[in-house]
Protein backbone atom coordinates (compact mmCIF):
# COMPACT_ATOMS: atom_id res chain seq x y z
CA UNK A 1 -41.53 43.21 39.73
CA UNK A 2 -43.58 39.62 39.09
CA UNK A 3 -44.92 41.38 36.03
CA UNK A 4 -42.28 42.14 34.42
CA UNK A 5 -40.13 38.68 35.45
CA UNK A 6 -43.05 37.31 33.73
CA UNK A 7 -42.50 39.73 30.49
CA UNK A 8 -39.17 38.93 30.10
CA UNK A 9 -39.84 35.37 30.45
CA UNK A 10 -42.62 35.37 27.88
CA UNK A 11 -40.15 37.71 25.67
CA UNK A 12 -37.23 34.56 25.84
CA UNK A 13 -39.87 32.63 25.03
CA UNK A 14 -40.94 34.35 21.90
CA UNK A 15 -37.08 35.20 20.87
CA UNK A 16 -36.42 31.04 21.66
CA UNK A 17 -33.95 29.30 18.77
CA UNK A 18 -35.88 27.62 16.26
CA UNK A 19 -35.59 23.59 16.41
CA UNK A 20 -32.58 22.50 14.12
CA UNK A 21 -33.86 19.85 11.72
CA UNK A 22 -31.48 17.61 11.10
CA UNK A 23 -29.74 17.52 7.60
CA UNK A 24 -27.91 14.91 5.81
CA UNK A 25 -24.60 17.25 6.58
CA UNK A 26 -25.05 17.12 10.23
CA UNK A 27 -25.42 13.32 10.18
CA UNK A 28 -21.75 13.30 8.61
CA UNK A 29 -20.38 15.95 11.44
CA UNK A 30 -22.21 13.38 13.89
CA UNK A 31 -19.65 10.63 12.35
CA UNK A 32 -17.10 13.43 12.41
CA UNK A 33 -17.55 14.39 15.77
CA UNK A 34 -18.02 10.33 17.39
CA UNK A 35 -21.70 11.01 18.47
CA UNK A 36 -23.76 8.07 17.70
CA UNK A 37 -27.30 8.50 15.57
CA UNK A 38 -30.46 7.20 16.45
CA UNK A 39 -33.17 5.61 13.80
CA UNK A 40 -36.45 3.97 13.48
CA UNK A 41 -38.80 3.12 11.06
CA UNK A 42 -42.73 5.01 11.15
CA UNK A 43 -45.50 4.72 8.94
CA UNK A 44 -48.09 6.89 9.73
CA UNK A 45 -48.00 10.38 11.46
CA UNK A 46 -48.99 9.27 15.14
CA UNK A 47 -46.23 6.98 15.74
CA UNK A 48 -43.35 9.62 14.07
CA UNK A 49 -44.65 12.54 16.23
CA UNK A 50 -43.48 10.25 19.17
CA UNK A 51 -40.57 9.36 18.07
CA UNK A 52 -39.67 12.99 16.82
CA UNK A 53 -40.70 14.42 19.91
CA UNK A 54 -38.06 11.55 21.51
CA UNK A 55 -35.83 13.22 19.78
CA UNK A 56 -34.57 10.64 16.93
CA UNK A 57 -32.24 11.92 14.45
CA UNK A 58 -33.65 9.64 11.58
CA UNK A 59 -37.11 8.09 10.68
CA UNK A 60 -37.34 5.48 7.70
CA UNK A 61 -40.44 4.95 6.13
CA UNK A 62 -39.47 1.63 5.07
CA UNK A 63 -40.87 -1.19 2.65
CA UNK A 64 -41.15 -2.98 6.18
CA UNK A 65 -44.73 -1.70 5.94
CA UNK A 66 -45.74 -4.68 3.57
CA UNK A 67 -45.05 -6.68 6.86
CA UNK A 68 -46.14 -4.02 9.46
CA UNK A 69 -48.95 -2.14 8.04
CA UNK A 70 -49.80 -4.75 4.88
CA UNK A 71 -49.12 -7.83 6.53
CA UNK A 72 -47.34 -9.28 3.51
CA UNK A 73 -44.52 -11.74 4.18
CA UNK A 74 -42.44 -10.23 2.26
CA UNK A 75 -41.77 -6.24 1.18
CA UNK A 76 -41.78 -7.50 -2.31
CA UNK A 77 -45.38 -6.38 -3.14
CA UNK A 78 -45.13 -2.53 -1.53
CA UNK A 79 -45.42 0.06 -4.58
CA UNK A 80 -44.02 3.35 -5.17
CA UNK A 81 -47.83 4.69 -4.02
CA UNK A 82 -47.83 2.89 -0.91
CA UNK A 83 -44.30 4.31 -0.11
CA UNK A 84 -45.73 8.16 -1.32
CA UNK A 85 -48.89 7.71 0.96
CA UNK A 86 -46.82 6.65 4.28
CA UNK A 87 -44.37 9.18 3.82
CA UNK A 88 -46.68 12.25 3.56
CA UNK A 89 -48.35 10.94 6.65
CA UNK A 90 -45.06 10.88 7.91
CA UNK A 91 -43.68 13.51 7.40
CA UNK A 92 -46.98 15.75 8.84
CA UNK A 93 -45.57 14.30 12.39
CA UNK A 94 -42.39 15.62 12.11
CA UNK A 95 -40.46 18.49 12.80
CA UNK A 96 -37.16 17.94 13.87
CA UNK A 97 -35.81 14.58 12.25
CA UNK A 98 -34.43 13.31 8.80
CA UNK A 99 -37.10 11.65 6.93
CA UNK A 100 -35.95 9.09 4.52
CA UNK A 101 -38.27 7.20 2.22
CA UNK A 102 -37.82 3.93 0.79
CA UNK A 103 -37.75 3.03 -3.00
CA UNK A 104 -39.48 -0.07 -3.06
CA UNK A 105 -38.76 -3.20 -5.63
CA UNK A 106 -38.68 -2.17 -9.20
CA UNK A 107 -38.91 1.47 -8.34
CA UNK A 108 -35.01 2.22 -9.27
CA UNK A 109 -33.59 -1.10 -10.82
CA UNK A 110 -35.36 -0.32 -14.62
CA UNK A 111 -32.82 2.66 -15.26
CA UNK A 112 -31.05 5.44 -13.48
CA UNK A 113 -33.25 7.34 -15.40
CA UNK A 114 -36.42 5.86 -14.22
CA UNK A 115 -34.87 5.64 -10.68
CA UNK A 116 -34.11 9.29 -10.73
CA UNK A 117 -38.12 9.70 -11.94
CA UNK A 118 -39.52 8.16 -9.22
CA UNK A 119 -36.90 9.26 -6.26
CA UNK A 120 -38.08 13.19 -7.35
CA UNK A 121 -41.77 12.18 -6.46
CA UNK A 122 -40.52 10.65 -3.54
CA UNK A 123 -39.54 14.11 -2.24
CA UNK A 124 -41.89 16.16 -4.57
CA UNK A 125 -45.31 14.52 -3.76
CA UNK A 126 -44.31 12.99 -0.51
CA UNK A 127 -42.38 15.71 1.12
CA UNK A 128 -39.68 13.36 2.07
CA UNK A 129 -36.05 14.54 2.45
CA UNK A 130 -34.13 11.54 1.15
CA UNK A 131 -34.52 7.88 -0.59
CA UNK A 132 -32.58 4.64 0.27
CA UNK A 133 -31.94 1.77 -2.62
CA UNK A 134 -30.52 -1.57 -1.51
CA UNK A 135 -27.68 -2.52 -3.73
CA UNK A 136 -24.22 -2.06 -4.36
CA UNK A 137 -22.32 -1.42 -7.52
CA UNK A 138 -25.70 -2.24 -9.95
CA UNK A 139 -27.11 0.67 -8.25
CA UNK A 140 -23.92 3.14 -8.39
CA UNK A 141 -25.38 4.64 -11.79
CA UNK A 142 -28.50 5.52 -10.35
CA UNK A 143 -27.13 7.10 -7.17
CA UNK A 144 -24.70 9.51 -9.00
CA UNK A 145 -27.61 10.44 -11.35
CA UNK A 146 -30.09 11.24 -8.09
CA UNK A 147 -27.10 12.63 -6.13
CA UNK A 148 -26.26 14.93 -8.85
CA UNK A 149 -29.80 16.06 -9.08
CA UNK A 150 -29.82 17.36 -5.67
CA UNK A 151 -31.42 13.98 -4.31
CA UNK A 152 -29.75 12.73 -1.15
CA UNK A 153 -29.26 8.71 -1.32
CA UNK A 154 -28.93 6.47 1.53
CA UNK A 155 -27.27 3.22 0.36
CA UNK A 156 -28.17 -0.40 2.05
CA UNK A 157 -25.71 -3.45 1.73
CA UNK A 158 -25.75 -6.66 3.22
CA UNK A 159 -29.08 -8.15 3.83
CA UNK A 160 -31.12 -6.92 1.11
CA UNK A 161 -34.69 -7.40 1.90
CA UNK A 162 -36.01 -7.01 -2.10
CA UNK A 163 -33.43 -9.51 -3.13
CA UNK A 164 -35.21 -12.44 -1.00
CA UNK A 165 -36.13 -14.39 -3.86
CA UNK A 166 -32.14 -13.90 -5.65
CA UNK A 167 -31.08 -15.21 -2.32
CA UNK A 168 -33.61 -17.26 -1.07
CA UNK A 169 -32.85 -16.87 2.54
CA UNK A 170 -32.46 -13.78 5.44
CA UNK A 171 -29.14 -15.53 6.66
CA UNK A 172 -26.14 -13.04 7.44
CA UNK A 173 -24.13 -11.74 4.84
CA UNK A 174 -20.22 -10.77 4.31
CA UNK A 175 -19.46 -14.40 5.91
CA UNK A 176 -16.72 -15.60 3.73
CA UNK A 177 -13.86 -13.35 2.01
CA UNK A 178 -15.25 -12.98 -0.94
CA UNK A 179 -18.49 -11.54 -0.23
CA UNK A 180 -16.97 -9.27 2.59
CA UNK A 181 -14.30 -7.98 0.03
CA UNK A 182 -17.44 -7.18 -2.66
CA UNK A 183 -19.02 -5.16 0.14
CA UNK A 184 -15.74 -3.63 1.11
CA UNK A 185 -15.84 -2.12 -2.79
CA UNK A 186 -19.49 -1.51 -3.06
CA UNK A 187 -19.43 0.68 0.36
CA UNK A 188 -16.48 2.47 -1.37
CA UNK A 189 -18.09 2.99 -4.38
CA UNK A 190 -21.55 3.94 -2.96
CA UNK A 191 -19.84 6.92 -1.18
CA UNK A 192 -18.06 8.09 -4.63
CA UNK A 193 -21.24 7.46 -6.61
CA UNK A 194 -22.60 10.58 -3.85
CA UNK A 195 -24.12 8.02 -0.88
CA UNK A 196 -24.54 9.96 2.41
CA UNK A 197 -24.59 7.16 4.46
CA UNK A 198 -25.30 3.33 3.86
CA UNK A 199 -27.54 0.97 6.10
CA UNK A 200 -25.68 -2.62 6.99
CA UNK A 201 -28.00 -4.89 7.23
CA UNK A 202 -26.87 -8.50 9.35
CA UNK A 203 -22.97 -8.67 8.47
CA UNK A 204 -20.42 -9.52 10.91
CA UNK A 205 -19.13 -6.82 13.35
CA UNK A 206 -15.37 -7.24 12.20
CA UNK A 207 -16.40 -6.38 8.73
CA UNK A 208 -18.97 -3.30 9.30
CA UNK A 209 -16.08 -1.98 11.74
CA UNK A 210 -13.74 -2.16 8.74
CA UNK A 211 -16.73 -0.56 6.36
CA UNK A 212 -17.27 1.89 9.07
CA UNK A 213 -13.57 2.99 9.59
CA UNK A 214 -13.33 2.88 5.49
CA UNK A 215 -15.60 5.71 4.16
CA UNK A 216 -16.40 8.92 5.79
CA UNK A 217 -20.10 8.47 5.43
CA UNK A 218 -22.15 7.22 8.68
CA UNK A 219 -22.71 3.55 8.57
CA UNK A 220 -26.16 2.71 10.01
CA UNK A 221 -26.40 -0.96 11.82
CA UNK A 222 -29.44 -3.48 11.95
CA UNK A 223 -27.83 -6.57 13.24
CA UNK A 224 -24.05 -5.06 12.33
CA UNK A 225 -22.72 -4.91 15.67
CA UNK A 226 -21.56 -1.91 17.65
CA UNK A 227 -19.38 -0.37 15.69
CA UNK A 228 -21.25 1.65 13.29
CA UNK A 229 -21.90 5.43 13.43
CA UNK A 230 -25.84 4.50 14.07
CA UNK A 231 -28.53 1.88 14.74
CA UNK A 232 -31.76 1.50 13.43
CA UNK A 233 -34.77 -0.88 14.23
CA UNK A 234 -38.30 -1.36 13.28
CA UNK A 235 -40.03 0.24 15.43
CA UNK A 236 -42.79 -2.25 16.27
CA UNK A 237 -39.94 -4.85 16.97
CA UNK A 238 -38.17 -2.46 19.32
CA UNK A 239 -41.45 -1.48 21.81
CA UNK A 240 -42.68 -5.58 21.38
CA UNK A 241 -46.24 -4.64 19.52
CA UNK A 242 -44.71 -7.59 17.01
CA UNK A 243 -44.17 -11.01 19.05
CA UNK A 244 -43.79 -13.42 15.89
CA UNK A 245 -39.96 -11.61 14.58
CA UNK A 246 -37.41 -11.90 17.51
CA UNK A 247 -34.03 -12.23 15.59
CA UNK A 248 -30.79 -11.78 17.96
CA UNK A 249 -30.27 -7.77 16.79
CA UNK A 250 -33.75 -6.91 17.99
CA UNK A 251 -33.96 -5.34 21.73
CA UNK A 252 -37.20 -4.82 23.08
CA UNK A 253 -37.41 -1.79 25.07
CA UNK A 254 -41.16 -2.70 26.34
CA UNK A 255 -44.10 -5.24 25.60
CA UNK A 256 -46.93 -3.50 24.30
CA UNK A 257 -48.24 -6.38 22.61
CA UNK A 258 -49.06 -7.51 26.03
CA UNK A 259 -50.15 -4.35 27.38
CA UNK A 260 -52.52 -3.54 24.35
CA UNK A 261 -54.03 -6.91 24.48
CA UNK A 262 -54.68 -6.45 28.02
CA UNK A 263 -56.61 -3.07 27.55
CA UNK A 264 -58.50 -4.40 24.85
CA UNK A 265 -59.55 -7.20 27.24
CA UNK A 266 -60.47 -4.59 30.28
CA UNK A 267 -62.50 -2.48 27.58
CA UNK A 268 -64.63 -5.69 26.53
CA UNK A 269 -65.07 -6.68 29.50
CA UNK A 270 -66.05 -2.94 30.45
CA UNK A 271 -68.17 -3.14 27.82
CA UNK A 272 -70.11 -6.50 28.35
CA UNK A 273 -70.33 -5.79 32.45
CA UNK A 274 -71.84 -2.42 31.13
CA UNK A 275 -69.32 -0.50 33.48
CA UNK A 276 -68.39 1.67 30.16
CA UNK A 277 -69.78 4.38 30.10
CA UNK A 278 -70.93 5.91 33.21
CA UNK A 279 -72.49 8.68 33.96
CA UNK A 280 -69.32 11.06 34.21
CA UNK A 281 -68.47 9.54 30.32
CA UNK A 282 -71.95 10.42 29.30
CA UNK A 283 -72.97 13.91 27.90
């Protein structure tokens, strides 16, 4: 009788449902259906096999790395290679979520056509399942002529990281009427250009409610408040490995910065005391 409990076990087992991936489609039926969705950035395959295996519905492989993994101030000098590299390492860690690959600066603001060029070899050579462009209406052309390729967009408004130098500060955007009512259109238009979702990037709450309650594609939040249909964070800012970036919207869900300093220390001192290794380390 074991035996065969253990047969049919082994048999459910075998016959198990295969892991849904998650689609661009079943991040709009997560808006749809009120369930919130969960993002991070990852730049290399180790860190997005955790955060797949956590169960995250959406990884970016963001120009961030010029500041994470480059240690540039600014994402300005990331290339279209350096995006194609992390993305193939990232998406070799995943099997479950949406991987979304930035276009970096200069990659998509030439010509739709260009744009379109180097978006297919984002998901050709890199194996990536979606781009995001910052920009509103300057980059509508460029998202109807990916969209209509078969090329899922992801939009970004607000804060626009490339645009540091138009703008000449990271202070919150949408303040005044004028701006929020040119994001108001440029969310709009974003979603009729073929956008399935847009990232709002440090606007006031009011306004990415009203954005969020405006389109019927998700609205992903860095420093937009609580009211959009997902939240996303870098995710070295989110477990504390980086201690010099603590804006308001960052919550730090642990300290490793601490903790990996202090097993560095241990193994020096390890090391120096010649404690490491002993004999049961030793072949």
């Amino acid at each position: 009788m074991e035996n065969q409990e253990q047969h049919i076990d082994a048999d459910r087992h075998t016959h198990s449902a295969p892991m849904r991936r998650v689609t661009t489609r079943r991040l709009q039926d997560m808006k749809k259906q009120g369930k919130r969705i969960s993002c991070l950035t990852a730049y290399d395959a180790l860190i997005a096999r955790i955060l797949d295996e956590a169960g995250i519905d959406l990884i970016l492989v963001g120009d961030s790395l010029g500041n994470i993994v480059q240690g540039h101030e600014t994402t300005i000098p990331v290339t279209l290679d350096d995006i194609i590299y992390h993305t193939k390492a990232v998406v070799r860690g995943v099997q479950r979520a949406l991987v979304v690959a930035d276009m970096p600066f200069m990659s998509y603001q030439v010509s739709p056509e260009e744009a379109f060029r180097n978006a297919g070899r984002l998901m050709k050579e890199a194996g990536a399942s979606a781009v995001k462009v910052e920009g509103g209406h300057r980059v509508c052309e460029a998202v109807r002529r990916m969209t209509e390729a078969g090329i899922p967009v992801m939009a970004h408004l607000g804060l626009t990281p490339q645009s540091i130098n138009q703008f000449g500060s990271y202070r919150a955007r949408g303040q005044n009427a004028e701006e929020a009512e040119e994001m108001m259109r440029d969310a709009k238009e974003l979603e009729q250009a073929g956008a399935f979702a847009v990232v709002l990037e440090k606007i006031p709450m009011e306004l990415a409610l009203k954005i969020t309650e405006s389109i019927s594609i998700p609205t992903i939040g860095i420093g937009a408040g609580p009211h959009c249909d997902g939240q996303i964070l870098v995710y070295s800012d989110m477990i504390g490995l980086t201690i010099d970036f603590s804006p308001r919207f960052v919550r730090r869900y642990d300290s490793l910065h601490e903790r990996v300093n202090d097993s560095v220390s241990r193994y020096i001192q390890d090391i120096q005391s010649g404690n490491f290794p002993d004999e049961s380390e030793s072949y």
